[in-house]
N, C-alpha and C. Protein backbone atom coordinates (compact mmCIF):
# COMPACT_ATOMS: atom_id res chain seq x y z
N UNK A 1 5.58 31.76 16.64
CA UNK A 1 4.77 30.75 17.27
C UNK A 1 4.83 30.93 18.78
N UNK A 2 3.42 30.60 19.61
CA UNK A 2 3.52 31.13 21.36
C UNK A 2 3.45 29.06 21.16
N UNK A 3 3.44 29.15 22.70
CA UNK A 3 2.58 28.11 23.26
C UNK A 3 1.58 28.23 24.59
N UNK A 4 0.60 27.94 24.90
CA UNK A 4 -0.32 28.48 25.64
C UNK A 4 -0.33 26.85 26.71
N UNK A 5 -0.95 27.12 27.39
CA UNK A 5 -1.17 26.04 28.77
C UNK A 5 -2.28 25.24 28.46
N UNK A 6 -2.72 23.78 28.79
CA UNK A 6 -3.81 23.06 28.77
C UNK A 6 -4.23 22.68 29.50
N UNK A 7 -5.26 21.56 29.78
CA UNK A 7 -5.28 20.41 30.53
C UNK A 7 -5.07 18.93 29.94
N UNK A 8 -4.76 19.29 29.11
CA UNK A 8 -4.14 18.33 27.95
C UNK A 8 -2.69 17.97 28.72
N UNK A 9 -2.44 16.37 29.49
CA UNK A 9 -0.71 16.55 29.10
C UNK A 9 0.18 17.22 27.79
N UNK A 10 0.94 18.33 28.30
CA UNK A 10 1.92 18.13 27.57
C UNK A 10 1.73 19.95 27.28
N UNK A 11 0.58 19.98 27.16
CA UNK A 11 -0.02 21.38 26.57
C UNK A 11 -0.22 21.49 25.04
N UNK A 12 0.01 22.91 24.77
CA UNK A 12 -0.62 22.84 22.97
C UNK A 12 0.84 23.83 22.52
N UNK A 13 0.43 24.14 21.36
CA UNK A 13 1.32 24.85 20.88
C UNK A 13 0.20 24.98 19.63
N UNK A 14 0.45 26.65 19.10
CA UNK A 14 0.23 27.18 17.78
C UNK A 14 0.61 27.01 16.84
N UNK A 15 0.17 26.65 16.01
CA UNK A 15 1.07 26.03 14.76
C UNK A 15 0.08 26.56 13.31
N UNK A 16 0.66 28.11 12.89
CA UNK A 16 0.22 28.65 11.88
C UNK A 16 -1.02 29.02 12.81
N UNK A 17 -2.51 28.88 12.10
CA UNK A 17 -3.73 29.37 12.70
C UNK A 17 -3.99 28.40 13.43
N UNK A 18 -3.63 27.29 13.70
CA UNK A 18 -4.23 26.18 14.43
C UNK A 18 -3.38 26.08 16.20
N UNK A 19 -4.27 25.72 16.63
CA UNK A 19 -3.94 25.35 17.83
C UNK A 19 -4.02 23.47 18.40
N UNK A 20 -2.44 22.94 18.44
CA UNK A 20 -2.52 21.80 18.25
C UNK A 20 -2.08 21.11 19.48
N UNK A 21 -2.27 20.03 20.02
CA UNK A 21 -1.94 19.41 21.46
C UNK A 21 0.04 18.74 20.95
N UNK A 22 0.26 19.31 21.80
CA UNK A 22 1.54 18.83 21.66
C UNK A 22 2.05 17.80 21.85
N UNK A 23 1.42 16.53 22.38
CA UNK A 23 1.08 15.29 22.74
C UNK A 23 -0.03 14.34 21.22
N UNK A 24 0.55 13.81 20.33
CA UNK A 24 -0.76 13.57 19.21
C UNK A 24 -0.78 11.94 19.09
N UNK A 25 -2.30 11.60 18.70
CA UNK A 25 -2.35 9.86 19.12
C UNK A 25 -1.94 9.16 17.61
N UNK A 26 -0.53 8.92 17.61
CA UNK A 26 -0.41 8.15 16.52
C UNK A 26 -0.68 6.27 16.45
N UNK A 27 -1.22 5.97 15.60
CA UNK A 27 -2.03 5.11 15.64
C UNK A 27 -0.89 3.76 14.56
N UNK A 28 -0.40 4.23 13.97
CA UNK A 28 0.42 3.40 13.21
C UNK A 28 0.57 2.05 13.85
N UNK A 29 1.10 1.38 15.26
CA UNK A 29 1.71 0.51 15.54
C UNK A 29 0.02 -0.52 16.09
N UNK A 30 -0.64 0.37 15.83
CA UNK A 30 -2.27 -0.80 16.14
C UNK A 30 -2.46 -1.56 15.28
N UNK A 31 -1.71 -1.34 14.18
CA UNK A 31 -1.82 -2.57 12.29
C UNK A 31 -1.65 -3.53 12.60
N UNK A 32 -0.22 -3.77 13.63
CA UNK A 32 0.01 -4.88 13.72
C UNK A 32 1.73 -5.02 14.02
N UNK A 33 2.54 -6.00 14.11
CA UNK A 33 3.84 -5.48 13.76
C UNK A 33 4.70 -5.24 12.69
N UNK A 34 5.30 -4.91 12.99
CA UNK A 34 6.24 -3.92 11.78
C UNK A 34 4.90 -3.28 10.88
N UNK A 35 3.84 -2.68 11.77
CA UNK A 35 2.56 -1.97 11.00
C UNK A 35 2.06 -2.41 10.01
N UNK A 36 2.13 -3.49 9.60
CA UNK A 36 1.39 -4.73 8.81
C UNK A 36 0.95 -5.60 9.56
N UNK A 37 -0.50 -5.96 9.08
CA UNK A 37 -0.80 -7.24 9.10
C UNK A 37 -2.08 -7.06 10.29
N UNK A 38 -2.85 -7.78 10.78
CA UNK A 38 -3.82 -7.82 11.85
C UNK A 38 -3.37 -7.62 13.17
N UNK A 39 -3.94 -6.71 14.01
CA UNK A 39 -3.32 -5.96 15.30
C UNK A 39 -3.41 -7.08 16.19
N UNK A 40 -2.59 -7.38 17.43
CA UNK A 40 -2.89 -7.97 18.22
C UNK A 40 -4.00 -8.23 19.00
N UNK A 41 -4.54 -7.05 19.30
CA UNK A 41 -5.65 -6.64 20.17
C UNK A 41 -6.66 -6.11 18.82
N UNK A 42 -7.83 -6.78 18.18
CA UNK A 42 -8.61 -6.21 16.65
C UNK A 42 -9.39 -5.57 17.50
N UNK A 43 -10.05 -5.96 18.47
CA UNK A 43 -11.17 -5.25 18.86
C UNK A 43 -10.70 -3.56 19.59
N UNK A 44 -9.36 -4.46 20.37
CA UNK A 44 -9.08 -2.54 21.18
C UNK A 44 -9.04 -1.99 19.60
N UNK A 45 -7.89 -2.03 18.52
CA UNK A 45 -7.62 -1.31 18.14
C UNK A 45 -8.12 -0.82 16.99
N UNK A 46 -9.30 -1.55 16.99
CA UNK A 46 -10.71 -0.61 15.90
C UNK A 46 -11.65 0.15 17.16
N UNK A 47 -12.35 -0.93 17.69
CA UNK A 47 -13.55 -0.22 18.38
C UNK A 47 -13.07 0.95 19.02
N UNK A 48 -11.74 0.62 20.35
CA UNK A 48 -11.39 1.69 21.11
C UNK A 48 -10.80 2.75 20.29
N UNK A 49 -10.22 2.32 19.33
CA UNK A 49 -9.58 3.56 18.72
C UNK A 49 -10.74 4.85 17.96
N UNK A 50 -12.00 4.35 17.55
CA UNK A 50 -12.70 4.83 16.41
C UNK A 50 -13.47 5.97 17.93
N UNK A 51 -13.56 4.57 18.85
CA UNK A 51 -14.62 5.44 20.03
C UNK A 51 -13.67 6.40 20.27
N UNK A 52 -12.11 6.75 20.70
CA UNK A 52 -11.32 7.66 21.24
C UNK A 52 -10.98 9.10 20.34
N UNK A 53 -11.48 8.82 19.49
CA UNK A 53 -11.19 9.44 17.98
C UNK A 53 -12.65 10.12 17.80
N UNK A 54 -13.61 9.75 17.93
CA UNK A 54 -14.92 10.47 18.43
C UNK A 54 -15.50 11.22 19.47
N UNK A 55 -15.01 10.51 20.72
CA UNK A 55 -14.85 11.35 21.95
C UNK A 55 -13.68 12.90 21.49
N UNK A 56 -12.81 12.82 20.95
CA UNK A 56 -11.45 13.80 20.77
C UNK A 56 -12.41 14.77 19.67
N UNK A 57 -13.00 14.42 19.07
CA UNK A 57 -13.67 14.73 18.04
C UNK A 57 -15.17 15.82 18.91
N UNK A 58 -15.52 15.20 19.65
CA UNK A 58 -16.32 15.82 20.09
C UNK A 58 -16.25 17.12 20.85
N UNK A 59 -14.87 16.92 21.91
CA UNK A 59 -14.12 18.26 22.52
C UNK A 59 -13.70 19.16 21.41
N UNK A 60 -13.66 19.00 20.41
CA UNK A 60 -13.10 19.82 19.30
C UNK A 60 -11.75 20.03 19.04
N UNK A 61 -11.06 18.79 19.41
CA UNK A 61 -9.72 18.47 19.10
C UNK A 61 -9.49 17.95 17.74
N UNK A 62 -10.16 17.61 16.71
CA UNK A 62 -10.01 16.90 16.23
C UNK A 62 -11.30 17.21 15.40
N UNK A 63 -11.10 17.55 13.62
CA UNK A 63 -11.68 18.19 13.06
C UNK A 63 -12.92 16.84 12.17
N UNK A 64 -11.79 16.15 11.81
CA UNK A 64 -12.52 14.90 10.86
C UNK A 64 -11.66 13.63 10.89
N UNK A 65 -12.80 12.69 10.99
CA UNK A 65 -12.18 11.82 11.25
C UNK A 65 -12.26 10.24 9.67
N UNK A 66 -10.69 10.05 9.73
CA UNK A 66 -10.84 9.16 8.41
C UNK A 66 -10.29 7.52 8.95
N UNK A 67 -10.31 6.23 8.03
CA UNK A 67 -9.94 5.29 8.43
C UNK A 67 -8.99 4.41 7.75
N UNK A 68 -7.99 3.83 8.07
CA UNK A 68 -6.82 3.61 6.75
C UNK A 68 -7.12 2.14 6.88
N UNK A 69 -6.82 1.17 5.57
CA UNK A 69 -6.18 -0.43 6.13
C UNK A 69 -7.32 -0.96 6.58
N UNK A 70 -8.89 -0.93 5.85
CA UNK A 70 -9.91 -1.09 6.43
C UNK A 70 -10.67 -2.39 5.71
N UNK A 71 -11.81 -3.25 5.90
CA UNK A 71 -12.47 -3.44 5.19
C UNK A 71 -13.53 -2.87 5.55
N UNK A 72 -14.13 -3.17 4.39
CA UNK A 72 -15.68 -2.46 4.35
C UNK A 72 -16.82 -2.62 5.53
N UNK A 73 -16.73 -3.90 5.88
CA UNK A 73 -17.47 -3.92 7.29
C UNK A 73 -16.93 -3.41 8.49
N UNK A 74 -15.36 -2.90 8.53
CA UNK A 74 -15.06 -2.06 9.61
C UNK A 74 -15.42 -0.99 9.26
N UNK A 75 -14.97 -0.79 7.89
CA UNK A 75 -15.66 0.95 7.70
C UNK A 75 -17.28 1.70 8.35
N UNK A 76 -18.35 0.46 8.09
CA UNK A 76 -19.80 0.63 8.43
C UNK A 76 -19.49 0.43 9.91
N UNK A 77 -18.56 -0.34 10.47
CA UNK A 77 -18.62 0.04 12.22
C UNK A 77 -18.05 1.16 12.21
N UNK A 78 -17.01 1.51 11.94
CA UNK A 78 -16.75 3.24 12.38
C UNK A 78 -17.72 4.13 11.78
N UNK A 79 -18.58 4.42 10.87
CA UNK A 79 -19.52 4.79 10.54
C UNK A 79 -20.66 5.00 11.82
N UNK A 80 -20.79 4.10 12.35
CA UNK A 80 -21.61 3.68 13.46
C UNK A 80 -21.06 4.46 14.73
N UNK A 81 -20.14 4.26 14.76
CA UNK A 81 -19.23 5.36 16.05
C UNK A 81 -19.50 7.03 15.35
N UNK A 82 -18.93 7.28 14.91
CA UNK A 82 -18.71 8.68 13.70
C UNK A 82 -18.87 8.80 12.29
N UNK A 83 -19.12 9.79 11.90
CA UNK A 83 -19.08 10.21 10.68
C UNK A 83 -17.29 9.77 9.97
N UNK A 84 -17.69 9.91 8.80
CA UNK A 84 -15.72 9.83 8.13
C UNK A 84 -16.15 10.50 7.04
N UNK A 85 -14.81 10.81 6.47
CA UNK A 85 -14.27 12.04 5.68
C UNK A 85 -13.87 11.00 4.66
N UNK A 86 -12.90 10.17 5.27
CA UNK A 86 -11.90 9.62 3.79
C UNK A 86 -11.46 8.49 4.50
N UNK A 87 -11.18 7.11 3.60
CA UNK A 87 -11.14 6.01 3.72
C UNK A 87 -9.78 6.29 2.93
N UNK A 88 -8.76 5.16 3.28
CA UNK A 88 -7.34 5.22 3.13
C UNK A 88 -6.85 3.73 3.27
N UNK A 89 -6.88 3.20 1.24
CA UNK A 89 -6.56 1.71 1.39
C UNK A 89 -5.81 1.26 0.48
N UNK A 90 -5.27 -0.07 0.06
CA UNK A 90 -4.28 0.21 -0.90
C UNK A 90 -5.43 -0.02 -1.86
N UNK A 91 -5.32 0.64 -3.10
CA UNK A 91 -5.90 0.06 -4.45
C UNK A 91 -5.30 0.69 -5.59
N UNK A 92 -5.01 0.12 -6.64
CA UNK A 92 -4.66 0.59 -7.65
C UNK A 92 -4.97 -0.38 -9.10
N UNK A 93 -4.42 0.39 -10.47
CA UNK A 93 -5.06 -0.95 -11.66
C UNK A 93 -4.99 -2.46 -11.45
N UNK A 94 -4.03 -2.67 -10.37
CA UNK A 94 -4.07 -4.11 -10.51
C UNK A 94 -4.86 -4.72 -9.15
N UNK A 95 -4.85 -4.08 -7.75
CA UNK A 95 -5.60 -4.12 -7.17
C UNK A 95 -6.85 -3.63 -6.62
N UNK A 96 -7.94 -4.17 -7.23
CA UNK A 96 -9.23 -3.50 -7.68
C UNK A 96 -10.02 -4.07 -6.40
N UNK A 97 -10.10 -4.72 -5.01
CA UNK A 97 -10.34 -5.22 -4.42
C UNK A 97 -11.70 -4.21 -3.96
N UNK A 98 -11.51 -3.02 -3.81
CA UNK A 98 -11.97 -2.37 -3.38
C UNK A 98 -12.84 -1.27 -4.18
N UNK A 99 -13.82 -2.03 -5.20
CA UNK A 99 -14.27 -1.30 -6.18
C UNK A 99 -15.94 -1.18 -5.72
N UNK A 100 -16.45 -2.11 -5.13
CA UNK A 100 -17.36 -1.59 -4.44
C UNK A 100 -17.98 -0.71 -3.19
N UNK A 101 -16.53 -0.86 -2.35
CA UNK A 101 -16.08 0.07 -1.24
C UNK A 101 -16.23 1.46 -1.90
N UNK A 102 -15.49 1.82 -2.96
CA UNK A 102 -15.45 3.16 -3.60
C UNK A 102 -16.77 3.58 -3.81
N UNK A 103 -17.30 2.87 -4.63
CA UNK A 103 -18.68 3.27 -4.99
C UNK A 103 -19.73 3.72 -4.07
N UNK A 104 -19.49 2.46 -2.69
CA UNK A 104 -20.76 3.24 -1.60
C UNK A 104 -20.36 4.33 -1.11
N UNK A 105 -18.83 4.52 -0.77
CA UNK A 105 -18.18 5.76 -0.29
C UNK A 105 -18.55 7.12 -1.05
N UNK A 106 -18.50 6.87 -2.41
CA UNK A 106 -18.80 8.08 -3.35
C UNK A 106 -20.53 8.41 -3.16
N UNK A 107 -21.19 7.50 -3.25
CA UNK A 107 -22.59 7.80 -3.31
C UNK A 107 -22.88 8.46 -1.56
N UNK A 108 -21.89 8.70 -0.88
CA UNK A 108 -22.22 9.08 0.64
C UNK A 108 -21.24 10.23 0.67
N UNK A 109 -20.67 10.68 -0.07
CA UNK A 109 -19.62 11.59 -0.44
C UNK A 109 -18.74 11.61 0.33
N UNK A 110 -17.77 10.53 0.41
CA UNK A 110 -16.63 9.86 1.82
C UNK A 110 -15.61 9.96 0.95
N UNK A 111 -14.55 10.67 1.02
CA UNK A 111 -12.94 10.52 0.42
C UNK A 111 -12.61 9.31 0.75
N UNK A 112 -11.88 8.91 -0.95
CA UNK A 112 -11.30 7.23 -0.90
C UNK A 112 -9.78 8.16 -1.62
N UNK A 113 -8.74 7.42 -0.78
CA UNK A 113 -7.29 7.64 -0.73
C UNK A 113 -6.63 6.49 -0.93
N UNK A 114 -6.41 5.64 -2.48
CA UNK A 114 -5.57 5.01 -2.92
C UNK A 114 -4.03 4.78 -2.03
N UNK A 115 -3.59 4.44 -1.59
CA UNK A 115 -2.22 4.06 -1.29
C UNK A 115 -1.53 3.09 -2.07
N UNK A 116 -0.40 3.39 -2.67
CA UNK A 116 0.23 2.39 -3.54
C UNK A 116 -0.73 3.08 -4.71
N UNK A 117 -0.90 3.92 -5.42
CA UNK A 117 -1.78 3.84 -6.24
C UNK A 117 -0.71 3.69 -7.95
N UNK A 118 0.60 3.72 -7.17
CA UNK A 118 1.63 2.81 -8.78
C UNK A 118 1.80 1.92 -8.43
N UNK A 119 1.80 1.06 -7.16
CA UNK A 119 2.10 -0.09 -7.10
C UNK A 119 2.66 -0.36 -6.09
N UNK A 120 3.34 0.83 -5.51
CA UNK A 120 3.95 0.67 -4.24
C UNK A 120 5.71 0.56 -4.53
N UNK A 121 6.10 -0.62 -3.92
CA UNK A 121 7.48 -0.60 -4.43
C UNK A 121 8.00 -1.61 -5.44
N UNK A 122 6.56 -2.14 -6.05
CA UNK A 122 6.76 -2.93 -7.08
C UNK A 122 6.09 -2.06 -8.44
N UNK A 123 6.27 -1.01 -9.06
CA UNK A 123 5.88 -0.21 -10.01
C UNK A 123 4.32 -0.88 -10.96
N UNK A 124 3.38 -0.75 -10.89
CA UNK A 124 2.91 -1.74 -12.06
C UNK A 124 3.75 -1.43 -13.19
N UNK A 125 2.88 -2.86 -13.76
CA UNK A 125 3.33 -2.93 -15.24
C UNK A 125 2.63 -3.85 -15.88
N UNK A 126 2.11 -3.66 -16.73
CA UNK A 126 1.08 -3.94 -17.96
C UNK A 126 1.33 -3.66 -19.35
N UNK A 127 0.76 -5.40 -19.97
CA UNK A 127 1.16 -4.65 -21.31
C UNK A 127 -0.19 -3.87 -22.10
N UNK A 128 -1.21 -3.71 -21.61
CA UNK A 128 -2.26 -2.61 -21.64
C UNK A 128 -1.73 -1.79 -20.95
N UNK A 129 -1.46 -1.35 -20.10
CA UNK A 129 -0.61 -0.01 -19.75
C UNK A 129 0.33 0.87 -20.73
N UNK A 130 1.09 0.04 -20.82
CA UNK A 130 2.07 0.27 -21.50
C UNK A 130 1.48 0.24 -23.06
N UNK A 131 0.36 -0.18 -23.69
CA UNK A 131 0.05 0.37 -25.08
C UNK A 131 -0.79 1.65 -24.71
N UNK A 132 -1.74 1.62 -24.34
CA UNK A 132 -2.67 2.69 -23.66
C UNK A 132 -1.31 4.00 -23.69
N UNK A 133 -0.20 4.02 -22.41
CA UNK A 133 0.72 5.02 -22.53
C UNK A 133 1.06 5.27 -24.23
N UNK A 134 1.76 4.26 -24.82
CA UNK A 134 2.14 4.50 -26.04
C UNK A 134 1.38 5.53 -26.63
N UNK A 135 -0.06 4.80 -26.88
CA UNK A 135 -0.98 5.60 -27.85
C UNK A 135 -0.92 6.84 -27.47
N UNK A 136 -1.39 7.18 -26.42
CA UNK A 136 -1.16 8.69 -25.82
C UNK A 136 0.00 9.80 -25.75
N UNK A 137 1.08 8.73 -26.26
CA UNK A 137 2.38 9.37 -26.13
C UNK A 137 2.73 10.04 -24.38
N UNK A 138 2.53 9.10 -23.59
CA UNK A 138 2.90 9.47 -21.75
C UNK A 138 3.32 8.46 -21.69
N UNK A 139 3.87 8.47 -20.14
CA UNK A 139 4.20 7.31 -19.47
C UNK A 139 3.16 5.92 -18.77
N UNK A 140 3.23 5.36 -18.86
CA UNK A 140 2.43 4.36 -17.91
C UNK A 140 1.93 5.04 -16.09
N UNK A 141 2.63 5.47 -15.74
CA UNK A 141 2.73 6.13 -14.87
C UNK A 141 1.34 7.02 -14.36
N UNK A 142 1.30 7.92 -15.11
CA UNK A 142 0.42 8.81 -15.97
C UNK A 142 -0.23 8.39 -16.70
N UNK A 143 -0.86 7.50 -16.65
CA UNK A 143 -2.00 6.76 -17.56
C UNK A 143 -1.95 6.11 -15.84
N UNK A 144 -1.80 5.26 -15.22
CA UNK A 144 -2.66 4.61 -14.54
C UNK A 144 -3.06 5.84 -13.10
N UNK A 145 -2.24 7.04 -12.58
CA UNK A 145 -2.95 8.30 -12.53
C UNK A 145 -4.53 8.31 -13.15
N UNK A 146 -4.15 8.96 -13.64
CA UNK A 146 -5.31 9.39 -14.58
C UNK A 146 -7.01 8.09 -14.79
N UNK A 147 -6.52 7.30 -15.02
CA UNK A 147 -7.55 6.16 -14.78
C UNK A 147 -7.89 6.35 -13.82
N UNK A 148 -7.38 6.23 -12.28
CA UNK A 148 -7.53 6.82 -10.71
C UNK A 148 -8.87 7.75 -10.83
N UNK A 149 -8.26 8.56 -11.46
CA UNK A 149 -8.99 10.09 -11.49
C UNK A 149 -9.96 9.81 -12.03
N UNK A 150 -10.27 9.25 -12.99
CA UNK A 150 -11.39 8.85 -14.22
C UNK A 150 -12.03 7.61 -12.99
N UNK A 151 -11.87 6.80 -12.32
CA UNK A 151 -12.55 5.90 -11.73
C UNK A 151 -13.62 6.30 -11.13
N UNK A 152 -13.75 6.99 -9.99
CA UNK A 152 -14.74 8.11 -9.66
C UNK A 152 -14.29 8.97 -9.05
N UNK A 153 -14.92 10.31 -8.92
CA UNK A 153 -14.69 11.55 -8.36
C UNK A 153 -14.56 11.81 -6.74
N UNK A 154 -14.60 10.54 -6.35
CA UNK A 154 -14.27 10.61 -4.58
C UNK A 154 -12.76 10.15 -4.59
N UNK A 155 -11.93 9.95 -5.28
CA UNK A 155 -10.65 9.42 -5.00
C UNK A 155 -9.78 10.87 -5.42
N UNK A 156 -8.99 10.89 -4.09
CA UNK A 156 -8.56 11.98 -4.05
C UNK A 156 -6.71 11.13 -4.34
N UNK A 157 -5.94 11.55 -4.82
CA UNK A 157 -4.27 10.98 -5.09
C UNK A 157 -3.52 11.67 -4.03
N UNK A 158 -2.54 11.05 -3.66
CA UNK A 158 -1.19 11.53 -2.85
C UNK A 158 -0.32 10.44 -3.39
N UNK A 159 0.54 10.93 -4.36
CA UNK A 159 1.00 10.08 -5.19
C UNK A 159 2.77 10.25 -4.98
N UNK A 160 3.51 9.08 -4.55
CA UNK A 160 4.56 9.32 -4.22
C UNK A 160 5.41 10.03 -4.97
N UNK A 161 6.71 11.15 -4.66
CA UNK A 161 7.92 11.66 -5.74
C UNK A 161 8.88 11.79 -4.92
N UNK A 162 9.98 11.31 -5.21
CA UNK A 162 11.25 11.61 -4.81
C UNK A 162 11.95 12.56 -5.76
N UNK A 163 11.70 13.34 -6.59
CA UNK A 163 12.28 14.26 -7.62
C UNK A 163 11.16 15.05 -8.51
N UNK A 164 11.62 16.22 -8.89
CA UNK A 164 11.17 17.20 -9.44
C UNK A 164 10.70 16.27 -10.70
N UNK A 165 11.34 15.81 -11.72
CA UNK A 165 10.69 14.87 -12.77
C UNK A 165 9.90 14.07 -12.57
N UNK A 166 9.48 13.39 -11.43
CA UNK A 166 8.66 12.48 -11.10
C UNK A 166 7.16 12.79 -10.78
N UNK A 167 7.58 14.29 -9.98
CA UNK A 167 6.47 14.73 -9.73
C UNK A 167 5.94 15.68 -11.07
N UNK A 168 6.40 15.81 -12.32
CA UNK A 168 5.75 16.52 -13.57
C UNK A 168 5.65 15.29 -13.96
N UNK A 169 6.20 14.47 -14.23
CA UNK A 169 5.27 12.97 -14.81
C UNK A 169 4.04 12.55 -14.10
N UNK A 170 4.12 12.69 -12.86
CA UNK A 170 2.74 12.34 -11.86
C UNK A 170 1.72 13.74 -12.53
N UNK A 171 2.19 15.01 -12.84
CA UNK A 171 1.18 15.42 -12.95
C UNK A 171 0.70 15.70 -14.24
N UNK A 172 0.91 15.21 -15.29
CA UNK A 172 0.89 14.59 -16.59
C UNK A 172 -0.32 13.29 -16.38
N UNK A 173 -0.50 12.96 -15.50
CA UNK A 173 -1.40 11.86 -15.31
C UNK A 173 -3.06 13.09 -15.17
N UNK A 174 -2.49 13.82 -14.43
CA UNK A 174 -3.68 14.70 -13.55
C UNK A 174 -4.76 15.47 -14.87
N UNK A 175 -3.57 15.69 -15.74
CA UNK A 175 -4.64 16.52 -17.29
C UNK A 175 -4.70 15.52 -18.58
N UNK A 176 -4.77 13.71 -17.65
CA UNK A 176 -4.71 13.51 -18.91
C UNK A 176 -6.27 12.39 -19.33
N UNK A 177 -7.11 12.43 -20.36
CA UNK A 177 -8.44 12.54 -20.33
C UNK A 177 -7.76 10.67 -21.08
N UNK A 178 -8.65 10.09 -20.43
CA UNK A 178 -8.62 8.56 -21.45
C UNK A 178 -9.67 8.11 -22.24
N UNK A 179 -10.01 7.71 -23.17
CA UNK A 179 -10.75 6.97 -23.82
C UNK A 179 -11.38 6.51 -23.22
N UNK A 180 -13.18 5.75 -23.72
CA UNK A 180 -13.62 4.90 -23.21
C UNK A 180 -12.67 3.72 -23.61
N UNK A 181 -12.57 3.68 -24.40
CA UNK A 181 -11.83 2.49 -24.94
C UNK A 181 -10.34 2.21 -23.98
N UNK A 182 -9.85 3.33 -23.97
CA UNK A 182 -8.72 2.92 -22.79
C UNK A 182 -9.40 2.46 -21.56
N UNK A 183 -9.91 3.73 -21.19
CA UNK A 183 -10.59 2.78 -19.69
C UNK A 183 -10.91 1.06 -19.69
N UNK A 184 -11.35 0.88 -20.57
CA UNK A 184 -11.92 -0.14 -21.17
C UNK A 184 -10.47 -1.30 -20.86
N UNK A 185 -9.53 -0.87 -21.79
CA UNK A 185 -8.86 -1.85 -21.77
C UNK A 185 -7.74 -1.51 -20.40
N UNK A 186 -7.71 -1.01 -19.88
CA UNK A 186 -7.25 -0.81 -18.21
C UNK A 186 -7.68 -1.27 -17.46
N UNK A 187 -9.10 -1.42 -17.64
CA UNK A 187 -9.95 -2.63 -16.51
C UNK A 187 -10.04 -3.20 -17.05
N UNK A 188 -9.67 -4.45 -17.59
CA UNK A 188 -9.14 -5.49 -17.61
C UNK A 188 -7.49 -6.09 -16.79
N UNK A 189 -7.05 -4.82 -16.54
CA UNK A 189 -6.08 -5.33 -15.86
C UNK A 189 -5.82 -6.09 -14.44
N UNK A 190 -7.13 -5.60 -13.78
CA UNK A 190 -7.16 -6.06 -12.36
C UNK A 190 -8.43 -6.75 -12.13
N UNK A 191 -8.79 -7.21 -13.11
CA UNK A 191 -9.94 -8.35 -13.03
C UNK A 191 -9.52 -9.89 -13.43
């Protein structure tokens, strides 16, 4: 790896084929505090952020731009500033909040990125889950995966593992095909 000079504080550095500012705008603490909850400042830290993120975007710092922790009418304002790639929110079987969000996103071909998509640090649990797994002989786990996947084809997974078993059970979800009838009785869970 070199590092080369900018006008960027800080300069860049190479990193593999990319050339990256060594200085990067992490955005985490605009949520709010302890990065939950509504930012102090809503307007700096949508409008200015989406506009700063488009301007960066435009120098060619900055390849694509996505939006996490959103609702849908912020999404159509950053839309309005820039194009987006992928939307990044919590949803999963039990929180379906965001089922029409998905849909306009997919029909505009915009990546939707589940967070929490088991539940977070409360695991779901269903007793349709948990028959649905049965029948199939998998885990619950891997059945509500897989529903993900089956929901529509713009939801892309980053699905948490702390261990080698966790992550072959997560991907046990990835080849596994459900029923209408399961689907069926899976949505019902978050309605």
């Amino acid at each position: 790896m070199t590092t080369t000079t900018s006008t960027l504080a800080g300069g860049t550095w190479t990193l593999g084929d990319r050339t990256v500012t060594r200085f990067g705008y992490g955005t985490m603490q605009l949520a709010g505090p302890g990065v939950m909850g509504p930012p102090t400042d809503h307007d700096g830290a949508i409008v200015e952020a989406m506009e700063t993120l488009a301007e960066l975007q435009q120098q060619g710092l900055i390849r694509h731009l996505g939006v996490s922790n959103v609702t849908a009418e912020q999404v159509s304002h950053a839309q309005e500033v820039a194009p987006l790639v992928c939307v990044q929110n919590l949803y999963n079987l039990a929180h379906r909040h965001d089922d029409p969000l998905i849909d306009r996103l997919a029909a505009d071909r915009i990546a939707y990125v589940p967070f929490f998509p088991l539940g977070g640090f409360a695991p779901l649990q269903s007793e349709a889950l948990s028959r649905v797994a049965n029948r199939r002989g998998t885990t619950p786990k891997a059945v509500a995966l897989a529903w993900l996947l089956q929901r529509s084809a713009n939801i892309l997974l980053i699905h948490g593992t702390s261990r080698v078993a966790h992550l072959q059970e997560n991907i046990t979800g990835a080849g596994l095909a459900l029923s209408p009838e399961d689907v069926a009785e899976l949505d019902g869970i978050g309605r």
